[in-house]
C-alpha atoms as a PDB file:
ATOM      1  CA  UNK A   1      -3.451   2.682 -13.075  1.00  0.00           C
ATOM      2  CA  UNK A   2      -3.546   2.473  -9.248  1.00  0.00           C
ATOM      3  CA  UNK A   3      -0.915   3.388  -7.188  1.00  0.00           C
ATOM      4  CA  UNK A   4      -1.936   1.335  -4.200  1.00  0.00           C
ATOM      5  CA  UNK A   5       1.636   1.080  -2.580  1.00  0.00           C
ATOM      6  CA  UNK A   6       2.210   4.499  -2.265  1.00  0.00           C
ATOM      7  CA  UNK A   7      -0.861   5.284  -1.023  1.00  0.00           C
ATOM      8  CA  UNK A   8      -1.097   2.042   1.162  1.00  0.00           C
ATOM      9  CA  UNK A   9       2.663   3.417   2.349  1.00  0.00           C
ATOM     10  CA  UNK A  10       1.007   6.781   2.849  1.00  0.00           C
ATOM     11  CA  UNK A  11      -1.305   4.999   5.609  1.00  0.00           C
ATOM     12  CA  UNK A  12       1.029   3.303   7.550  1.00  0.00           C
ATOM     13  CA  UNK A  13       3.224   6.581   7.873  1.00  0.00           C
ATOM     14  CA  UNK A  14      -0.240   8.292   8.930  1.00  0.00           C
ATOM     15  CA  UNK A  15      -0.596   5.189  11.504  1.00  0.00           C
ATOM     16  CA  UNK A  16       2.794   4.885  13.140  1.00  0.00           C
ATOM     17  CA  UNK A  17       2.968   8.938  13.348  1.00  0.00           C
ATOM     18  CA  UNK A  18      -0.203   8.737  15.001  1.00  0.00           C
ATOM     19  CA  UNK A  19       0.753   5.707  17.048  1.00  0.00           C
ATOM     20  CA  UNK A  20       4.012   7.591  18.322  1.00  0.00           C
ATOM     21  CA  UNK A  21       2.749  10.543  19.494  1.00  0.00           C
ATOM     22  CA  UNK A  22      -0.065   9.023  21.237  1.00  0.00           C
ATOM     23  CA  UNK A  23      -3.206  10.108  18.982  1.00  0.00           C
ATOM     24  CA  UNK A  24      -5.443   7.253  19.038  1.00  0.00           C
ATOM     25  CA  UNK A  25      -8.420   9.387  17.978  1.00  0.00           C
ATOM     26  CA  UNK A  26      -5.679  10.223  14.727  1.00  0.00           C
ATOM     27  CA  UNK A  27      -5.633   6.182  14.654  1.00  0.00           C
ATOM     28  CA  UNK A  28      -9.219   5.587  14.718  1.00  0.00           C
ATOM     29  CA  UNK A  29     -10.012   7.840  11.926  1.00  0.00           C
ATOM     30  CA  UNK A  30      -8.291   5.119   9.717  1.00  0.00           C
ATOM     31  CA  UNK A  31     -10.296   2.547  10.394  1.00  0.00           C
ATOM     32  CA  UNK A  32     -13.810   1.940   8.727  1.00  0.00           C
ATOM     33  CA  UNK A  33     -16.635   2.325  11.013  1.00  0.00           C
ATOM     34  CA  UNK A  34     -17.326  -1.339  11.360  1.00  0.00           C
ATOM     35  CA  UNK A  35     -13.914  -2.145  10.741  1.00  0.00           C
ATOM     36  CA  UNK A  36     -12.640  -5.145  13.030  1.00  0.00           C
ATOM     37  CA  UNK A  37      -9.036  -5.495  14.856  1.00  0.00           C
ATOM     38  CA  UNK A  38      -7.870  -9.357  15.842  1.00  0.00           C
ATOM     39  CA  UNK A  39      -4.404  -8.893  17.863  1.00  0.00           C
ATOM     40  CA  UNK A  40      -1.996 -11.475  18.773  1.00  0.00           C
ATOM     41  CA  UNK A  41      -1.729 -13.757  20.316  1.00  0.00           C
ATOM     42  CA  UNK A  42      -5.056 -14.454  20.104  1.00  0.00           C
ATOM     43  CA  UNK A  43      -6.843 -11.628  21.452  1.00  0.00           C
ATOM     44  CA  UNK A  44     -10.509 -10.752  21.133  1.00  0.00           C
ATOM     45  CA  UNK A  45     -11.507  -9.427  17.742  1.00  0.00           C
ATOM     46  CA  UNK A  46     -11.935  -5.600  18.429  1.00  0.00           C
ATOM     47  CA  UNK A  47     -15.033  -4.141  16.611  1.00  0.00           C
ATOM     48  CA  UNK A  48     -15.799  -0.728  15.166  1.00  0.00           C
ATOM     49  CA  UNK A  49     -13.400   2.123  14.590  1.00  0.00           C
ATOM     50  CA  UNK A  50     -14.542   3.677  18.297  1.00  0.00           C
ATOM     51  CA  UNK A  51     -13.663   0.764  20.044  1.00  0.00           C
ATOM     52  CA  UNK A  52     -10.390  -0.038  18.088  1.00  0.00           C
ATOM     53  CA  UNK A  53      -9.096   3.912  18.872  1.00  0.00           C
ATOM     54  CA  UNK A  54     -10.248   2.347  22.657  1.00  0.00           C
ATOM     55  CA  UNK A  55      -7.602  -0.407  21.940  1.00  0.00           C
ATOM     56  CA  UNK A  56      -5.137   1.395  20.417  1.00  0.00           C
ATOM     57  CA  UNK A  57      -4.669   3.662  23.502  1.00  0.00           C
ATOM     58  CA  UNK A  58      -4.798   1.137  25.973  1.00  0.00           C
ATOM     59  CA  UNK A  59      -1.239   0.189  23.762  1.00  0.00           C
ATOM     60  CA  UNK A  60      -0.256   3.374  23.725  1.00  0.00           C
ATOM     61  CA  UNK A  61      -1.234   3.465  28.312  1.00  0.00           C
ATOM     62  CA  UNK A  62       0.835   0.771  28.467  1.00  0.00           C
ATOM     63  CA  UNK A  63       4.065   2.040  27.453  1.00  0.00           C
ATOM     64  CA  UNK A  64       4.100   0.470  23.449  1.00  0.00           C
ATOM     65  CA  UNK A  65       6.437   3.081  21.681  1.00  0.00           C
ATOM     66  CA  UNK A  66       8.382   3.255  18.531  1.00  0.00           C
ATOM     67  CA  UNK A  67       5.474   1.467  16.292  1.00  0.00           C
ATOM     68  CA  UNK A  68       6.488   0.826  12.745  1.00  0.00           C
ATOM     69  CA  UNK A  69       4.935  -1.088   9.395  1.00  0.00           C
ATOM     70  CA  UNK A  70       6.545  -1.817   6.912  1.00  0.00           C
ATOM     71  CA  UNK A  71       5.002  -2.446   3.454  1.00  0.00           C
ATOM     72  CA  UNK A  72       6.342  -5.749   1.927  1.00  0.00           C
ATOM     73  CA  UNK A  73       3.557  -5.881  -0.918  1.00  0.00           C
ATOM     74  CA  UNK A  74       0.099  -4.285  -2.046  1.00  0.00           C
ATOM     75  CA  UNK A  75      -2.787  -5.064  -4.096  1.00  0.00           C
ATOM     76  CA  UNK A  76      -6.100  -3.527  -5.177  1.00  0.00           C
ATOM     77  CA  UNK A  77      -9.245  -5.387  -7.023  1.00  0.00           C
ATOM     78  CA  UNK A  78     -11.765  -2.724  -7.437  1.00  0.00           C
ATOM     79  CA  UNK A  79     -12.920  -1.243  -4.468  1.00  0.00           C
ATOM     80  CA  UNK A  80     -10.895  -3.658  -1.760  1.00  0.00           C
ATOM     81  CA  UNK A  81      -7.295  -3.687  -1.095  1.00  0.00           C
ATOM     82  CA  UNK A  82      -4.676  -5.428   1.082  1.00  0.00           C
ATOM     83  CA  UNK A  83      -1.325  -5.091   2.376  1.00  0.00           C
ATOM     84  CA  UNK A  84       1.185  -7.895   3.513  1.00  0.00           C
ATOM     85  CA  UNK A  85       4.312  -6.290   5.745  1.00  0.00           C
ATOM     86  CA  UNK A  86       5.941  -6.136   9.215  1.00  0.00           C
ATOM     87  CA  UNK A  87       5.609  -4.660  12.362  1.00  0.00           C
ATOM     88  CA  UNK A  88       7.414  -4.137  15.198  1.00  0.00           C
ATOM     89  CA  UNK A  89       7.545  -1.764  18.499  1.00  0.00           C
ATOM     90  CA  UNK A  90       9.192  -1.756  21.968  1.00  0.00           C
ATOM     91  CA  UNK A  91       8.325  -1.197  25.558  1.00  0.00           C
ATOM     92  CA  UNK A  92      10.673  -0.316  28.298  1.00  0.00           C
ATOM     93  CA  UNK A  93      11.248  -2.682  31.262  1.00  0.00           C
ATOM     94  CA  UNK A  94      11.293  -2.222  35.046  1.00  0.00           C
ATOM     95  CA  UNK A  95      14.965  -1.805  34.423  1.00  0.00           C
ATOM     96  CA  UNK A  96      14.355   0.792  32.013  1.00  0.00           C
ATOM     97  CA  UNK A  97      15.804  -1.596  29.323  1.00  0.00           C
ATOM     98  CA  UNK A  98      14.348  -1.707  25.829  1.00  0.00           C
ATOM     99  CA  UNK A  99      12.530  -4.570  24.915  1.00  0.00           C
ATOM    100  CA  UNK A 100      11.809  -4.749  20.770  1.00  0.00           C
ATOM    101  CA  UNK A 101       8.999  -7.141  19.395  1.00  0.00           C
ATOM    102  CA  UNK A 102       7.579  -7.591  16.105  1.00  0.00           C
ATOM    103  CA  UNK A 103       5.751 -10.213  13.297  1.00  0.00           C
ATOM    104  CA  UNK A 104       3.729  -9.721  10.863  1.00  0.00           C
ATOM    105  CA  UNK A 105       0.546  -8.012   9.740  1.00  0.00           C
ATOM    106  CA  UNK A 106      -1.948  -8.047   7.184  1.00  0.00           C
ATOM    107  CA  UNK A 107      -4.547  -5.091   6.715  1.00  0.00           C
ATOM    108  CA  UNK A 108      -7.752  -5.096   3.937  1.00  0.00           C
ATOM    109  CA  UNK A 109      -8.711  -2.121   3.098  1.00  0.00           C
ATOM    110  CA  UNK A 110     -12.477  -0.535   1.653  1.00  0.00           C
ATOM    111  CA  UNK A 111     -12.386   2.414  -0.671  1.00  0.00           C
ATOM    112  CA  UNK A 112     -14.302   5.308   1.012  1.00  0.00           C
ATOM    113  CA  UNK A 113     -17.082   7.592  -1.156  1.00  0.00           C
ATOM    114  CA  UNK A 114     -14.101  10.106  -1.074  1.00  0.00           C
ATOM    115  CA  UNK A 115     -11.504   7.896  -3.019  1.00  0.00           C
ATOM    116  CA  UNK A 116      -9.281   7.512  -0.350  1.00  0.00           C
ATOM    117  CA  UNK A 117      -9.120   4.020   2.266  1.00  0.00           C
ATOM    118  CA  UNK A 118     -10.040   2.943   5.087  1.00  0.00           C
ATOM    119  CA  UNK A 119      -9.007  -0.354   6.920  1.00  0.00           C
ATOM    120  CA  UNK A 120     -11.576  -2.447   7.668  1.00  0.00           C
ATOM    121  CA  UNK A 121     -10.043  -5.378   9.078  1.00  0.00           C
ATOM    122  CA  UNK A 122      -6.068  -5.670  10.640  1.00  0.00           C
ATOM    123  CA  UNK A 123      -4.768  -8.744  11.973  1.00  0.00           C
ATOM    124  CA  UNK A 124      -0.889  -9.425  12.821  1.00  0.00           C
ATOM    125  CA  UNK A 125       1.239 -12.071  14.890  1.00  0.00           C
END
């Protein structure tokens, strides 16, 4: 019996750690190598893990801090898998005021040769 939550859970902990102490290269290495990114609000779809660890820190240059998903449901068919939560973050303002943001997100993942997953495609608004 799969325990795709957990291990699905497992991920996201391994992404917003890596997110929030500003290890992209940490972030990349959970992506499939073709794996594609399409960020909100419309953004350019952002191909291969290389380039998405690319994006990732350009977030992470920009001030984005205090990343977080949250799991709301999880299922696997054979050797694909997907996951329906939340996310949120902040930045801080001129001002030095937090500013919070969220929405949701939706990740697919591929099983990998070595039993574990990878993403291969993450979308959220």
């Amino acid at each position: 019996m799969s325990n795709i939550k957990q291990e699905i859970s497992e991920i996201n902990q391994k992404f917003d750690h890596a997110f929030n102490t500003k290890d992209s290269v940490a972030i990349g290495a959970l992506y499939d190598t073709n794996a594609v990114v399409m960020p909100a609000p419309a953004g350019e779809p952002v191909i291969s893990a290389s380039a998405i660890q690319s994006f990732f820190q350009g977030l992470i240059d920009a001030g984005v801090i205090e990343h977080q998903l949250t799991l709301l449901d999880a299922v696997e068919d054979g050797n694909l898998a997907f996951q329906r939560g939340k996310w949120a973050g902040a930045m801080l303002n001129a001002q030095g005021e937090k500013q919070t943001f969220g929405g949701n997100v939706h990740l697919v993942y591929r099983k990998q040769a070595d039993g574990g997953w990878k993403a291969v495609t993450h979308i959220w608004n």
